[in-house]
Protein backbone atom coordinates (compact mmCIF):
# COMPACT_ATOMS: atom_id res chain seq x y z
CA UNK A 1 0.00 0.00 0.00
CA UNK A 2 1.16 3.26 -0.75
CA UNK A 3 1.62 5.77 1.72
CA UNK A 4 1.36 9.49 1.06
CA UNK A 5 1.55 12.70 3.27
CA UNK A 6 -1.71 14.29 3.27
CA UNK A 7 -1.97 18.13 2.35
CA UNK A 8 1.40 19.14 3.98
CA UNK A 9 -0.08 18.50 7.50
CA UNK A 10 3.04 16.01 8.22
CA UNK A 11 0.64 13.21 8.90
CA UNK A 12 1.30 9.96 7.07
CA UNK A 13 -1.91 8.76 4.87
CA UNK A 14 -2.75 5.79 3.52
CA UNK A 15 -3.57 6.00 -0.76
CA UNK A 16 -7.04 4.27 -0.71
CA UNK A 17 -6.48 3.92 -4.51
CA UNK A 18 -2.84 3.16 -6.75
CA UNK A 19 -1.14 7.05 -6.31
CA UNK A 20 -2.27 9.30 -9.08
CA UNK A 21 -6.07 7.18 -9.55
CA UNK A 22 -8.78 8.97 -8.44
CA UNK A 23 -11.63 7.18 -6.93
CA UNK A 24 -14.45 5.94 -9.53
CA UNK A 25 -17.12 5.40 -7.56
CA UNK A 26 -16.36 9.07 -5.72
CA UNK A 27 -16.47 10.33 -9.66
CA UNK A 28 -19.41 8.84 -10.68
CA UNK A 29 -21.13 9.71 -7.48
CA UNK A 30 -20.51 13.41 -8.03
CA UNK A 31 -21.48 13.46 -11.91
CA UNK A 32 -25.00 12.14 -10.93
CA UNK A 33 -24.88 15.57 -8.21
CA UNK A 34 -23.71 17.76 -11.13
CA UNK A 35 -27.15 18.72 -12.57
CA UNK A 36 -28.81 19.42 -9.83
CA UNK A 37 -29.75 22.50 -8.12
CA UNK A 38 -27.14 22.63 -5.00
CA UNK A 39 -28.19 19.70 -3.52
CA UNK A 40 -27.94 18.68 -0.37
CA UNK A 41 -25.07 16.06 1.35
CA UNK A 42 -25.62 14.02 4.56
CA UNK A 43 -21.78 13.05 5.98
CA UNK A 44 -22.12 9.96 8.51
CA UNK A 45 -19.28 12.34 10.04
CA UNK A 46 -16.97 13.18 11.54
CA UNK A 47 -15.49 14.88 8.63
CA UNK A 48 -12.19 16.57 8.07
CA UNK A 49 -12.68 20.13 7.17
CA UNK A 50 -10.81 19.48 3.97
CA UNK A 51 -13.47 16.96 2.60
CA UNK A 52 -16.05 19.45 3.78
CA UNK A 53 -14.45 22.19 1.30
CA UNK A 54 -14.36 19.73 -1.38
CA UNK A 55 -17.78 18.77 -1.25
CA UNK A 56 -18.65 22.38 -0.99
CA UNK A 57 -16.50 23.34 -3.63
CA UNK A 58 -18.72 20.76 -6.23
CA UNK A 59 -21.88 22.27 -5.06
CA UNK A 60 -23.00 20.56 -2.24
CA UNK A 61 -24.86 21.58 0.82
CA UNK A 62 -22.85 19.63 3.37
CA UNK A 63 -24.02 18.90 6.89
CA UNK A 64 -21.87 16.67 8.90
CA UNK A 65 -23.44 14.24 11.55
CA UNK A 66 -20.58 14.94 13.77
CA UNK A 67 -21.71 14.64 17.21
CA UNK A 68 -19.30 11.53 17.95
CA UNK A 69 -17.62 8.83 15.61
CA UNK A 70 -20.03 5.65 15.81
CA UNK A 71 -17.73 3.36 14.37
CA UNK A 72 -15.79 3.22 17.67
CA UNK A 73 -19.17 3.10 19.74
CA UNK A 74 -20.99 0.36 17.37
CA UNK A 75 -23.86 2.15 17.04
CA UNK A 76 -25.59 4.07 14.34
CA UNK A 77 -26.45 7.63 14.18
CA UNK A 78 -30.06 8.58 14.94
CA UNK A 79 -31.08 10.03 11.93
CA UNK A 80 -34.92 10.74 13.43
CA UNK A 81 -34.29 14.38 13.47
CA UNK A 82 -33.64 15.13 9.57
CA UNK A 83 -36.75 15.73 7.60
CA UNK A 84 -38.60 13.62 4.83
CA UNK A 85 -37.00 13.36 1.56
CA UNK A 86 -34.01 15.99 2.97
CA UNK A 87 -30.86 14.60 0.80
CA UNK A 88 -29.47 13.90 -2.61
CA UNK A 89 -26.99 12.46 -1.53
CA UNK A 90 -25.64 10.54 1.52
CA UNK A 91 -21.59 9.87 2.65
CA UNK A 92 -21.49 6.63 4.35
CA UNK A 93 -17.41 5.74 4.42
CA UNK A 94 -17.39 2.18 6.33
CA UNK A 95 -20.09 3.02 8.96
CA UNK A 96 -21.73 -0.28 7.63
CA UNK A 97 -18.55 -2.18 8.87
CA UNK A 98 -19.10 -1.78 12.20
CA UNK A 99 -22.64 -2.04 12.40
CA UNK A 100 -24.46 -5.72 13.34
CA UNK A 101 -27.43 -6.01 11.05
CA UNK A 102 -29.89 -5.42 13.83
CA UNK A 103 -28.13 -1.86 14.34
CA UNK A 104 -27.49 -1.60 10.39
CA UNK A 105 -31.20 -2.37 9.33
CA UNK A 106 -32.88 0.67 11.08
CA UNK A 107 -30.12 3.26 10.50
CA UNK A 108 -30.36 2.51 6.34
CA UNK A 109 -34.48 2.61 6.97
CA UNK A 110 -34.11 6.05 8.63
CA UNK A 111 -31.82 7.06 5.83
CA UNK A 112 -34.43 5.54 3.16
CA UNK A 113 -36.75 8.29 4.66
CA UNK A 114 -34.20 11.20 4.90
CA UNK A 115 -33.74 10.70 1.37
CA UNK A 116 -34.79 12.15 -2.03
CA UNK A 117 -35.60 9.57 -4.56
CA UNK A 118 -33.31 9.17 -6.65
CA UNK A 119 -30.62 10.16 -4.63
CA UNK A 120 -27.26 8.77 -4.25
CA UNK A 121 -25.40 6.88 -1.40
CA UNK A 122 -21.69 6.46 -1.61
CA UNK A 123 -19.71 3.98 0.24
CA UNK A 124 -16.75 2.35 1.52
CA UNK A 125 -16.42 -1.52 2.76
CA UNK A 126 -13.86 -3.25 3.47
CA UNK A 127 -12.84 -6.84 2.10
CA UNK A 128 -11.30 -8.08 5.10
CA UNK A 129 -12.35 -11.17 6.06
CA UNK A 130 -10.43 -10.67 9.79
CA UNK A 131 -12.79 -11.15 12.70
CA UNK A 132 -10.46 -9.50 15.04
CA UNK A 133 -10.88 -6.00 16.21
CA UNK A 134 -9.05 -3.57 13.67
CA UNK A 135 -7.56 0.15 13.41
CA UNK A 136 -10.44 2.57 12.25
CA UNK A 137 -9.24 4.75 10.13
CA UNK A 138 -10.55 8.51 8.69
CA UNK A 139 -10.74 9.21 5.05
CA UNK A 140 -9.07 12.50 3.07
CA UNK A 141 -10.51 13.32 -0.16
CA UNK A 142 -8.07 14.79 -2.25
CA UNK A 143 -8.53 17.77 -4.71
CA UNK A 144 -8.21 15.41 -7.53
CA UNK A 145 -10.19 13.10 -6.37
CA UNK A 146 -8.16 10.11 -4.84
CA UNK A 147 -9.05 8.95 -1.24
CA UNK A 148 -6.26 8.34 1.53
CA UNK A 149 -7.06 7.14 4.63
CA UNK A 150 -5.11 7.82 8.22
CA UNK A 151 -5.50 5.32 10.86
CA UNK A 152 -7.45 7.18 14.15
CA UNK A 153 -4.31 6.74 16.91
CA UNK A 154 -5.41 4.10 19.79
CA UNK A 155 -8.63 3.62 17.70
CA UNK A 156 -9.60 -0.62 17.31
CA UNK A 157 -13.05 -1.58 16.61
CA UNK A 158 -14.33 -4.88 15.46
CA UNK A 159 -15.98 -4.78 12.00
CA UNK A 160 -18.59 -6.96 10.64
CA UNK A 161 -17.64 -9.18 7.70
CA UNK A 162 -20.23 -8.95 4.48
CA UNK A 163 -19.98 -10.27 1.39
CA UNK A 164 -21.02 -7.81 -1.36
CA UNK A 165 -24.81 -9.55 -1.94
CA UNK A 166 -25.17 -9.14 1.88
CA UNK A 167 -24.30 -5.37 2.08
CA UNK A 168 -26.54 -4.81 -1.30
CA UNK A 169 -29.13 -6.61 0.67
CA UNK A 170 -29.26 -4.50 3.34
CA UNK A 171 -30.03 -1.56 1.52
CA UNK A 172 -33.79 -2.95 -0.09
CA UNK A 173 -34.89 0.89 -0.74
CA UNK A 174 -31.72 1.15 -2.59
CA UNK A 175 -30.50 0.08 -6.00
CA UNK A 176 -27.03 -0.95 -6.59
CA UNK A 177 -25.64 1.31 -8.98
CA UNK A 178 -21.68 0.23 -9.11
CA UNK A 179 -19.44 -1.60 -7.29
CA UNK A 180 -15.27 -1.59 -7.43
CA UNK A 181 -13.20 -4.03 -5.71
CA UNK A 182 -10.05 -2.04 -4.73
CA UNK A 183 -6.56 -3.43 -4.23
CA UNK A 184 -5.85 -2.17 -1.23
CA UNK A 185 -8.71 -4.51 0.23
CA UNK A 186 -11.75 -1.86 -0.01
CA UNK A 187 -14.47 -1.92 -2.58
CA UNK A 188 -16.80 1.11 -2.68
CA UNK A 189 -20.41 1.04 -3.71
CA UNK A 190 -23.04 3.76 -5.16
CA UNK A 191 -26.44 3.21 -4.63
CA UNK A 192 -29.26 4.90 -5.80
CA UNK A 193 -32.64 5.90 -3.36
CA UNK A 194 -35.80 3.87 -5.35
């Protein structure tokens, strides 16, 4: 894996995708934004302030769910409070990872409802198939579109295995859209709201 400093902050990243290839999900999830009328991003959070400015800089209304980081806690963010058919488009990362279905299944309902049909859901998942609790890590979006990753210091959490049929599964308001498998042992997936 190729490792990379991130934005001259002089912390050592982790290139989600071979240096110099931006991600193609992340591409093809913006290009379906493009067209519409400043449309509005839910981030499963927390967020670095640089992905925030990207986001913003294509467009998008951002609002970051960043009360606490719920992949260390195992639970899902209560998504009760956001309104009816609020979001285009939804930032997942690997919450699903660390989610056991019966925690999983009500958190992508409650997103279901906070989004606009026909939005789109991007996210990250990894291919391990280790059982063992695991460094979490936070993702960088780049300016040109690559993703890094930087593991969270002191940060293990245990992640749920899924095959790709079982994550798609999960999502039954949701159409699969694409799917990459990754070398670095990630595949991300777009989905579409039905």
């Amino acid at each position: 894996m190729n490792v990379t400093t991130h934005r001259g902050a002089g912390a050592e990243v982790e290139a989600v995708f071979p240096t110099g290839t931006p991600s193609a999900g992340l591409a093809e999830f913006l290009s379906r934004l493009k067209h519409r009328e400043k449309p509005r991003l839910y981030d499963v959070g927390p967020a670095p302030g640089g992905n925030i400015v990207f986001f913003a800089g294509k467009g998008l209304r951002v609002y970051v769910d960043a009360d606490r980081d719920h992949r260390l806690a195992g639970s899902a963010p209560d998504l009760e409070h956001l309104g009816e058919r609020e979001f285009e488009a939804a930032l997942l990362w690997d919450i699903i990872d660390f989610l056991p279905k019966d925690r999983a299944e009500p958190f992508i309902a409650s997103l279901a409802r906070a989004m606009k049909p026909g939005g789109m859901v991007y996210l990250l998942s990894s291919t391990s198939r280790t059982e063992a609790p695991g460094p979490v890590h936070t993702y960088f979006v780049q300016n040109d579109g690559r993703i890094s990753s930087r593991v969270i210091d002191g940060a293990l959490a245990k992640r749920v295995r899924r095959e790709n049929r079982e994550i798609i599964t999960l999502f039954t308001n949701f159409e699969n859209v694409s799917l990459h498998l990754l070398r670095s042992g990630m595949r991300e997936i777009l989905l579409k709201r039905r």
